[in-house]
PDB file of N, CA and C in Angstrom:
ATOM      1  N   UNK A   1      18.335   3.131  -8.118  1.00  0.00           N
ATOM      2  CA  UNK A   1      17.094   3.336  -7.392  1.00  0.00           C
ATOM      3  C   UNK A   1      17.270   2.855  -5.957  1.00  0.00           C
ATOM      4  N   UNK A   2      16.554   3.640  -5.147  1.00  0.00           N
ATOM      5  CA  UNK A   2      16.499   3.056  -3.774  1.00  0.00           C
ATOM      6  C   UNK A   2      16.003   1.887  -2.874  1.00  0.00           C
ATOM      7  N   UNK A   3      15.138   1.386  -4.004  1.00  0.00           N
ATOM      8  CA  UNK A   3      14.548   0.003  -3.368  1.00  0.00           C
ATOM      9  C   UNK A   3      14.673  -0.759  -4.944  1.00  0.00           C
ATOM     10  N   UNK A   4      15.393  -1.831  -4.783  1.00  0.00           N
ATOM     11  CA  UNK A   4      15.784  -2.498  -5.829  1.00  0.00           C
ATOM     12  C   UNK A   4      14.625  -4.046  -5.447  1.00  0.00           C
ATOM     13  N   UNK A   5      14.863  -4.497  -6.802  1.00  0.00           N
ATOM     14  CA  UNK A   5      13.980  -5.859  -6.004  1.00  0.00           C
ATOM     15  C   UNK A   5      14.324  -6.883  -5.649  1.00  0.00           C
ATOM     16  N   UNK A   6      15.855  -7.036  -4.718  1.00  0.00           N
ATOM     17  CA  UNK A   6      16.379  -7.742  -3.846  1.00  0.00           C
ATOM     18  C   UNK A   6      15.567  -7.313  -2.433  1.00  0.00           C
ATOM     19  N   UNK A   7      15.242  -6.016  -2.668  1.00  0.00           N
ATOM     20  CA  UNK A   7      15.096  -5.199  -0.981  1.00  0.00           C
ATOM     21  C   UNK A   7      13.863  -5.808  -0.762  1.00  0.00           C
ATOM     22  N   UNK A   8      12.909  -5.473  -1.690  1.00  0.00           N
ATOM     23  CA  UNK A   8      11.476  -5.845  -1.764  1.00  0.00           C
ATOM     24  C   UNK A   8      11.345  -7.587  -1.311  1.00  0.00           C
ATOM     25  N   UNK A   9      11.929  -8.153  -1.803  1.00  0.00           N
ATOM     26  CA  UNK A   9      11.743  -9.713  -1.670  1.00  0.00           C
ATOM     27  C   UNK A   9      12.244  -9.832  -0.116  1.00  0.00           C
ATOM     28  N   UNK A  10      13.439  -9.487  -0.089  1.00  0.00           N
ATOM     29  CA  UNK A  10      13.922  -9.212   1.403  1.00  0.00           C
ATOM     30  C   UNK A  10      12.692  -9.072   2.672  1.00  0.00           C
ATOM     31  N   UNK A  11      11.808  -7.973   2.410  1.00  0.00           N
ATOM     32  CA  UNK A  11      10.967  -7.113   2.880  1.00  0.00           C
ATOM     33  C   UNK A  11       9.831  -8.669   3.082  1.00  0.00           C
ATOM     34  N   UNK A  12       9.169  -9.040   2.018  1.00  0.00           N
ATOM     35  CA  UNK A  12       8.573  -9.627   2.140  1.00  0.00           C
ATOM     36  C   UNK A  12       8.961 -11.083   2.100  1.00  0.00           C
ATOM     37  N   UNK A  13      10.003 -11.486   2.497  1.00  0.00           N
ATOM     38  CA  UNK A  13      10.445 -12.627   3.286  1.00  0.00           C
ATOM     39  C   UNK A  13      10.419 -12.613   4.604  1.00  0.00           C
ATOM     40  N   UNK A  14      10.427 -11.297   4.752  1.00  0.00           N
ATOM     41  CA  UNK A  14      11.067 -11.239   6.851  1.00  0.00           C
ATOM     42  C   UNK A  14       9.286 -11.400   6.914  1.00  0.00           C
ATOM     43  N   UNK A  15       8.418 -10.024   6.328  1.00  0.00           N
ATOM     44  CA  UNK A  15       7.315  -9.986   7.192  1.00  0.00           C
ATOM     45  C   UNK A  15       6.187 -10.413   6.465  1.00  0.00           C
ATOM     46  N   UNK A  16       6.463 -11.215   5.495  1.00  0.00           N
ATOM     47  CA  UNK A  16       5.367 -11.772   4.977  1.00  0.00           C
ATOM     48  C   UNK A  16       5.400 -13.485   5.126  1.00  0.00           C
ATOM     49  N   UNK A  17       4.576 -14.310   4.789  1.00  0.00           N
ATOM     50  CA  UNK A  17       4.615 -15.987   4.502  1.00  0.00           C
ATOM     51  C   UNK A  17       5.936 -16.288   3.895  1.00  0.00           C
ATOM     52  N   UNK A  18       6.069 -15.700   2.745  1.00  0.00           N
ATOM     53  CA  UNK A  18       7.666 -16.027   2.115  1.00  0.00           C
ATOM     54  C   UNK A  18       7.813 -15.153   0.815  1.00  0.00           C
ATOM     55  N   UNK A  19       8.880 -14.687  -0.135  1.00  0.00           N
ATOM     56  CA  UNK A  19       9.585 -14.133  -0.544  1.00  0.00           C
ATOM     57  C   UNK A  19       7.988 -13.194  -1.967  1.00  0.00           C
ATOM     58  N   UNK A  20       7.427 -14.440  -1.927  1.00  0.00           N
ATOM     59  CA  UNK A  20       6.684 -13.998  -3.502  1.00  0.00           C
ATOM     60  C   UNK A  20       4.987 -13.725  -2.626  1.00  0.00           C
ATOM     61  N   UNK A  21       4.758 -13.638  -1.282  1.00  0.00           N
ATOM     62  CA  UNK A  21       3.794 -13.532  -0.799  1.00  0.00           C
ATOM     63  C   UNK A  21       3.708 -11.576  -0.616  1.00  0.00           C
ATOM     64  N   UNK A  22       3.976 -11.330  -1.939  1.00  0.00           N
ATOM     65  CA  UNK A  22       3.422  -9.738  -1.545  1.00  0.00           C
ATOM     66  C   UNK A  22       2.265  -9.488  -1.402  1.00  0.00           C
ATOM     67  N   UNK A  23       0.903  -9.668  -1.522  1.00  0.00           N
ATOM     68  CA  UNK A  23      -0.253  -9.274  -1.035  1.00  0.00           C
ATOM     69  C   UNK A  23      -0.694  -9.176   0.585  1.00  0.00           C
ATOM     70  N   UNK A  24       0.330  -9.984   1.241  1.00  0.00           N
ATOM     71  CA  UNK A  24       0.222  -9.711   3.092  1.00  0.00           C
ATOM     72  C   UNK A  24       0.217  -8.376   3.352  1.00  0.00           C
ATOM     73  N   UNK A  25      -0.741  -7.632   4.176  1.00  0.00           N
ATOM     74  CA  UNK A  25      -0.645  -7.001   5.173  1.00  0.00           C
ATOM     75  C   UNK A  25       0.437  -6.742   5.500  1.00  0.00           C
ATOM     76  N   UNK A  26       1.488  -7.691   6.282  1.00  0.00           N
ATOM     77  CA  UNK A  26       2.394  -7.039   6.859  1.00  0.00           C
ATOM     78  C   UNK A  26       3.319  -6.699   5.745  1.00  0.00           C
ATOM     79  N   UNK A  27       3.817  -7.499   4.902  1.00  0.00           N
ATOM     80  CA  UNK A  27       4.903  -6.780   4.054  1.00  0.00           C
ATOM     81  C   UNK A  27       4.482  -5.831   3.058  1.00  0.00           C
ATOM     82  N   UNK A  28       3.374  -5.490   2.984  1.00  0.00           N
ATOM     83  CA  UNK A  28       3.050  -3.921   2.517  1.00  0.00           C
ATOM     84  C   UNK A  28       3.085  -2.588   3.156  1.00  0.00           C
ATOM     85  N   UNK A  29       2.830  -3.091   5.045  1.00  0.00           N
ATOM     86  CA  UNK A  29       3.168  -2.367   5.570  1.00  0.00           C
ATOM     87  C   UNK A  29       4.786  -2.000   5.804  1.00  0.00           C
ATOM     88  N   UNK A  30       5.317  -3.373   5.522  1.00  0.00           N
ATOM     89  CA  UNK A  30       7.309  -2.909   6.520  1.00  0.00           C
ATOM     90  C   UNK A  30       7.580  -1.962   4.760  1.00  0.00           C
ATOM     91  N   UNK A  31       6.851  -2.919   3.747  1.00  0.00           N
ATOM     92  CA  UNK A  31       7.485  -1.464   2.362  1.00  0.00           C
ATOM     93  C   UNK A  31       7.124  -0.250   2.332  1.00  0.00           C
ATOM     94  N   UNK A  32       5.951   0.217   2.895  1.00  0.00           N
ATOM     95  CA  UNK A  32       5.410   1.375   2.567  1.00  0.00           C
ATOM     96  C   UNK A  32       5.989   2.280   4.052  1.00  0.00           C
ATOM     97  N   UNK A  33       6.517   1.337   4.819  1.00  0.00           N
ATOM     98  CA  UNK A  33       7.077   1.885   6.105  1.00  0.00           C
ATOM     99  C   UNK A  33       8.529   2.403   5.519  1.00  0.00           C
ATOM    100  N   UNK A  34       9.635   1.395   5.027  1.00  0.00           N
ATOM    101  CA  UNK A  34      10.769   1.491   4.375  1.00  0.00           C
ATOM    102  C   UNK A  34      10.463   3.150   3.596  1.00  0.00           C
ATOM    103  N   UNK A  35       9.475   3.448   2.421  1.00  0.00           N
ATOM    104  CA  UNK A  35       9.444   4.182   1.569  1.00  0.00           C
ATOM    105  C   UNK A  35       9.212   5.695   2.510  1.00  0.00           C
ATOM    106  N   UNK A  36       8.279   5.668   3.317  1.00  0.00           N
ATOM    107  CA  UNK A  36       7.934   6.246   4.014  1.00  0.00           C
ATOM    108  C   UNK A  36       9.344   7.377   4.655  1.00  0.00           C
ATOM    109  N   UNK A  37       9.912   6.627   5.363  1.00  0.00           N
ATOM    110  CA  UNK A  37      11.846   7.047   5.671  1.00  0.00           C
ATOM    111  C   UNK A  37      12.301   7.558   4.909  1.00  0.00           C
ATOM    112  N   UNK A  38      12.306   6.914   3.851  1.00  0.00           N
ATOM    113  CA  UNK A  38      13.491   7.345   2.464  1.00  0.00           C
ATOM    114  C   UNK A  38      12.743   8.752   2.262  1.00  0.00           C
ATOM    115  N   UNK A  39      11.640   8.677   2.029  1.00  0.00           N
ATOM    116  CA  UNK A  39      11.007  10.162   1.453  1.00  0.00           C
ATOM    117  C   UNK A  39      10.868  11.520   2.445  1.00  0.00           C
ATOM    118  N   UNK A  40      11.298  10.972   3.780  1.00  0.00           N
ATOM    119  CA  UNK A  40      11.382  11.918   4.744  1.00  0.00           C
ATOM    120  C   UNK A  40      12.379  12.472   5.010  1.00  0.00           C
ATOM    121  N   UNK A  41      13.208  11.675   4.622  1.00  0.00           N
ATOM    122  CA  UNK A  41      14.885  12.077   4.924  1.00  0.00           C
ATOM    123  C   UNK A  41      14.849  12.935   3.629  1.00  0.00           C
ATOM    124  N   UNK A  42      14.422  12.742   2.519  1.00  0.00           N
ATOM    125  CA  UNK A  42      14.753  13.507   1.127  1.00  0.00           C
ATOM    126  C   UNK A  42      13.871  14.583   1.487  1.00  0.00           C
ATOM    127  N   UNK A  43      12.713  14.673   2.034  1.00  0.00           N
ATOM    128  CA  UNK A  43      12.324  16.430   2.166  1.00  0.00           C
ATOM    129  C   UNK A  43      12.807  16.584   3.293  1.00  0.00           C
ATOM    130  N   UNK A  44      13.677  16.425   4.108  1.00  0.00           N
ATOM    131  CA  UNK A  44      14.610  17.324   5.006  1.00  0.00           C
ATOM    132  C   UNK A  44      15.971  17.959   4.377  1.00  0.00           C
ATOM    133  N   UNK A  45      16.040  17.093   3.420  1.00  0.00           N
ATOM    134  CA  UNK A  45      17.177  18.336   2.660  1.00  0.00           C
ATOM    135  C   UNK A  45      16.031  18.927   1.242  1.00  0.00           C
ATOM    136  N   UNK A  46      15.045  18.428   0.813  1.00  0.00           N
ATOM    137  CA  UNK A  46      14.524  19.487  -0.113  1.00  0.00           C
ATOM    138  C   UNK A  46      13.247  19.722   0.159  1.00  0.00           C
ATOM    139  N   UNK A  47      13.300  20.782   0.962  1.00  0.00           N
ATOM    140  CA  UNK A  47      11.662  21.271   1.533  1.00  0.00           C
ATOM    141  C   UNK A  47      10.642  22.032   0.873  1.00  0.00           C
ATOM    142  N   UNK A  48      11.256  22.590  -0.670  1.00  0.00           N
ATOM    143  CA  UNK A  48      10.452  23.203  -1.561  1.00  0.00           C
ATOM    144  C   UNK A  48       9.563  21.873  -2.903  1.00  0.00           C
ATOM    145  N   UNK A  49      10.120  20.680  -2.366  1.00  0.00           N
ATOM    146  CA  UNK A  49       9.737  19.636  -3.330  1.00  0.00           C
ATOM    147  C   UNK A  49       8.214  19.411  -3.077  1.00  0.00           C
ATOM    148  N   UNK A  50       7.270  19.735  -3.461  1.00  0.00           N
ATOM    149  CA  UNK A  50       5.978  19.678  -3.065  1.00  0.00           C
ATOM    150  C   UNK A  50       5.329  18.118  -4.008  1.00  0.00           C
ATOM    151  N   UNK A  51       5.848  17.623  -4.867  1.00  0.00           N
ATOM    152  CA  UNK A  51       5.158  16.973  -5.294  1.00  0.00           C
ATOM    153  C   UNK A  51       5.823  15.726  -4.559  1.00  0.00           C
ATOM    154  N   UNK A  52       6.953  15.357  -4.207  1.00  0.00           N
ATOM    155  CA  UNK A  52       7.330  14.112  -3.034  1.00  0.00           C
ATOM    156  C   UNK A  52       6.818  14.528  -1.802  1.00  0.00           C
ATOM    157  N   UNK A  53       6.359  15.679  -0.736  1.00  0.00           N
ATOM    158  CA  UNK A  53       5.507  15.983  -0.192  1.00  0.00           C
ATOM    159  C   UNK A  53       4.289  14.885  -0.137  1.00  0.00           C
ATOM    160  N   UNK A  54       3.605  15.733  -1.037  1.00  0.00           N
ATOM    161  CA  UNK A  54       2.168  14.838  -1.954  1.00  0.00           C
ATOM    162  C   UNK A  54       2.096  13.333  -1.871  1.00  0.00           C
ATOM    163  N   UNK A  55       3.255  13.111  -2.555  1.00  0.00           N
ATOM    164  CA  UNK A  55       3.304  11.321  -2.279  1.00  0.00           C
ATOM    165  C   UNK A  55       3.726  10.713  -1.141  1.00  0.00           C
ATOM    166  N   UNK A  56       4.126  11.483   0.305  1.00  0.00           N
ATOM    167  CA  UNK A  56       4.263  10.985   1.207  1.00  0.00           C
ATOM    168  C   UNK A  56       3.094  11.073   2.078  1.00  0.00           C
ATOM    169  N   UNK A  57       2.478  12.071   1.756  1.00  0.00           N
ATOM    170  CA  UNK A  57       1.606  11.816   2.561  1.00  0.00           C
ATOM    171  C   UNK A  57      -0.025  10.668   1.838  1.00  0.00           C
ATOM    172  N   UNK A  58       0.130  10.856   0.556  1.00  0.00           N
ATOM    173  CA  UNK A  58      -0.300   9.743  -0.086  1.00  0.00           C
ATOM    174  C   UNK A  58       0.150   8.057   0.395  1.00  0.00           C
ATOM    175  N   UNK A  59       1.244   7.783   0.723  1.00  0.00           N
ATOM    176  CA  UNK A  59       1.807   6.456   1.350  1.00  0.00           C
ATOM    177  C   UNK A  59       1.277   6.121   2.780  1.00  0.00           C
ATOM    178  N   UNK A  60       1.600   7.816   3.170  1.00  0.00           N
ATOM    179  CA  UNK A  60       0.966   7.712   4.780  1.00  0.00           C
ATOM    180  C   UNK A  60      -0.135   6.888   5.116  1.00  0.00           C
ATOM    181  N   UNK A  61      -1.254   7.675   4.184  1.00  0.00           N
ATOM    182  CA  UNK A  61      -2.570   7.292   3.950  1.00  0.00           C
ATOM    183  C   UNK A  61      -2.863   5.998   3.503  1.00  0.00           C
ATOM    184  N   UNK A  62      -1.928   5.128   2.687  1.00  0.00           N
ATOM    185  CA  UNK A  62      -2.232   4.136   2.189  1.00  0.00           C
ATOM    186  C   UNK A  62      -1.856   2.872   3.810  1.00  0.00           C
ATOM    187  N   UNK A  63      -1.003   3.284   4.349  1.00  0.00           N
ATOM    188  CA  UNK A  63      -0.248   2.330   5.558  1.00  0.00           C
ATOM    189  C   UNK A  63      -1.121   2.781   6.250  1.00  0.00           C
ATOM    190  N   UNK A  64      -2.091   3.632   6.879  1.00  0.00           N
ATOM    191  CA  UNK A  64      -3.177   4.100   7.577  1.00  0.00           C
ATOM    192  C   UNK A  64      -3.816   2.784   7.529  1.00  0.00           C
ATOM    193  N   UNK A  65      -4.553   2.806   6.254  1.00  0.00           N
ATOM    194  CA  UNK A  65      -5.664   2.224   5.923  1.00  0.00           C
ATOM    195  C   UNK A  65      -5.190   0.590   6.067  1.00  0.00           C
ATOM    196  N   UNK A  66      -4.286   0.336   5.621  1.00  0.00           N
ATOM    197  CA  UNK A  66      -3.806  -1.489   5.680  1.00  0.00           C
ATOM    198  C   UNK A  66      -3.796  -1.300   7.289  1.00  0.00           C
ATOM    199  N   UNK A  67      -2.856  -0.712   8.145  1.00  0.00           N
ATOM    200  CA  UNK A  67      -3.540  -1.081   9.447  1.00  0.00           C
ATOM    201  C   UNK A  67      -4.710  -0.962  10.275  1.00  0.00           C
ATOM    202  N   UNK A  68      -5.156  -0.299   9.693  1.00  0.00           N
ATOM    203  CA  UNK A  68      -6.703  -0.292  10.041  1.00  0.00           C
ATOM    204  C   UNK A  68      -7.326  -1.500   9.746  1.00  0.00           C
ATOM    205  N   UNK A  69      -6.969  -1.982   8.744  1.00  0.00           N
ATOM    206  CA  UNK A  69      -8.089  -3.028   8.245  1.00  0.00           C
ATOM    207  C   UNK A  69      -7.226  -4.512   8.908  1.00  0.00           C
ATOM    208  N   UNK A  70      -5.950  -4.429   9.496  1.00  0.00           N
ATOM    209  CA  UNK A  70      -5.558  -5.271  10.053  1.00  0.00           C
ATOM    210  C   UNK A  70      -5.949  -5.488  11.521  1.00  0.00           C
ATOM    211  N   UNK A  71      -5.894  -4.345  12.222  1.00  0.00           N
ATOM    212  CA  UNK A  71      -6.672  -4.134  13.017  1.00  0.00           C
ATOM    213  C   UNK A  71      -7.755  -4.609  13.528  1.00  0.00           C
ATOM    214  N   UNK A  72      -8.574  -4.636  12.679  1.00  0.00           N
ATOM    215  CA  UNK A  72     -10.024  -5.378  12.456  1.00  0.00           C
ATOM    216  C   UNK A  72      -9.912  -6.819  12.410  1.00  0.00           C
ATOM    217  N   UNK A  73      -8.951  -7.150  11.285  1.00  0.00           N
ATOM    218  CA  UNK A  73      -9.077  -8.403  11.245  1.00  0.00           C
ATOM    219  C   UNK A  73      -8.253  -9.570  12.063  1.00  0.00           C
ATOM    220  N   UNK A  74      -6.947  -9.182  12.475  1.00  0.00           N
ATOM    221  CA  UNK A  74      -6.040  -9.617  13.718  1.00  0.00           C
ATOM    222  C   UNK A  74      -5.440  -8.589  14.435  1.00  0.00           C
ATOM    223  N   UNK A  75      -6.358  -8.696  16.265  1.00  0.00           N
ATOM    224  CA  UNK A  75      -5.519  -7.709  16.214  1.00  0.00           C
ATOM    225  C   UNK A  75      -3.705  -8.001  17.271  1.00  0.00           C
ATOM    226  N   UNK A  76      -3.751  -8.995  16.954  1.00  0.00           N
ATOM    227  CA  UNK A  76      -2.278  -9.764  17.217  1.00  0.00           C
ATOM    228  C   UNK A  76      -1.390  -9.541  16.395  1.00  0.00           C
ATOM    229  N   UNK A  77      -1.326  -9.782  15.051  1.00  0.00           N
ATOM    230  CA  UNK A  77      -0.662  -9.522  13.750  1.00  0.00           C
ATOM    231  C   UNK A  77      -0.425  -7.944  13.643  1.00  0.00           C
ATOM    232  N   UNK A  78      -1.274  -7.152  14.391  1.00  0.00           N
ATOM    233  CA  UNK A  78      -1.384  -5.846  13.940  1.00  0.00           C
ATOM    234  C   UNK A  78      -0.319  -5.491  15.266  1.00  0.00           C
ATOM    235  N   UNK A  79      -0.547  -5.757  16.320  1.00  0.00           N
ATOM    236  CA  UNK A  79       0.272  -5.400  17.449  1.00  0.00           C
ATOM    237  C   UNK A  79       1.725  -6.209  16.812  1.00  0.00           C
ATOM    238  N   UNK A  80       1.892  -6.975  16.256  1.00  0.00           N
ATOM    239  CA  UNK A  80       3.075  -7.777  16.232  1.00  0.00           C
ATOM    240  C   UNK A  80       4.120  -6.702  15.015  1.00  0.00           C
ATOM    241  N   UNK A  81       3.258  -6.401  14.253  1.00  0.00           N
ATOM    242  CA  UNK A  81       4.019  -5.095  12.984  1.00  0.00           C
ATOM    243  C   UNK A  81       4.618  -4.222  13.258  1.00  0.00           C
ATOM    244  N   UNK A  82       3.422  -3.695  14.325  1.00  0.00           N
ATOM    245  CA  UNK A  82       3.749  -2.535  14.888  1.00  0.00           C
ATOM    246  C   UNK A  82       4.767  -2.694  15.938  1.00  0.00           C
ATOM    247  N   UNK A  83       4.896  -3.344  16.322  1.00  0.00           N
ATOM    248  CA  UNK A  83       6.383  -3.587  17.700  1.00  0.00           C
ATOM    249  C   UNK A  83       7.509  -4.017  16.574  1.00  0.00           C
ATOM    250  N   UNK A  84       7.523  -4.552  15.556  1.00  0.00           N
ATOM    251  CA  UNK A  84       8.698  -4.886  15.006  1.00  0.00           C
ATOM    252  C   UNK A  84       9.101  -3.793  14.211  1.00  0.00           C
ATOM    253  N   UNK A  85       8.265  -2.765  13.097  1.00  0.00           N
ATOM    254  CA  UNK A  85       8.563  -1.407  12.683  1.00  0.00           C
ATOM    255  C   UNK A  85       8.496  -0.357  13.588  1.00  0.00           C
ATOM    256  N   UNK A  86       8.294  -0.612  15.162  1.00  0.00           N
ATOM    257  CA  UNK A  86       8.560   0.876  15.732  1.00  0.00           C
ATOM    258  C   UNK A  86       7.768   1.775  15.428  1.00  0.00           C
ATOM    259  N   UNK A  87       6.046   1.327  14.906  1.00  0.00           N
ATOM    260  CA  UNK A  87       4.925   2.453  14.653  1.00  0.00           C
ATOM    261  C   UNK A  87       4.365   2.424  15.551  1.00  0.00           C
ATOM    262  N   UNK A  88       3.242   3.707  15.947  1.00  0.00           N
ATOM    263  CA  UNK A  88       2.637   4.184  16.843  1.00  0.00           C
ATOM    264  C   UNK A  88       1.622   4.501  16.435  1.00  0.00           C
ATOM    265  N   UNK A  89       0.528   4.665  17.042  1.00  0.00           N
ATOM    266  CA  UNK A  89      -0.263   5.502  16.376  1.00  0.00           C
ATOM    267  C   UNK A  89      -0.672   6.836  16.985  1.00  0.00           C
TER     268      UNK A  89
END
């Protein structure tokens, strides 16, 4: 599998409080950012796959909404994500 759960802990060591703090904001965003890639690169070689389609733009939507609501609530933390994953809006 592509994200094993070395990666994940990884993930949420760098951008979360520490390794077992998955409910942060940010390390839901750097995973759903990570997943986000992987599934883009896989419909550039399979463009008839409609149901990984579906779930990317389902993820999209989900990292939408966590920065939005980070947004709201720091918007330092939210600028700080976004300069370290290279998102835009």
């Amino acid at each position: 599998m592509y994200l094993s759960v070395e990666k994940k802990k990884e993930f949420f060591a760098k951008y979360g409080k520490d390794e077992h703090d998955t409910g942060s904001a940010e390390g839901q965003i750097a995973l759903f950012t990570y997943r986000i890639n992987h599934l883009t690169q896989h419909l550039k070689q399979n463009k008839k796959d409609v149901f990984t389609q579906r779930s990317l733009i389902r993820l999209v939507g989900k990292r939408r909404r966590l920065l939005d609501y980070l947004k709201e609530k720091d918007i330092e933390r939210y600028r700080n994500i976004i300069k370290e994953l290279g998102i835009r809006k």
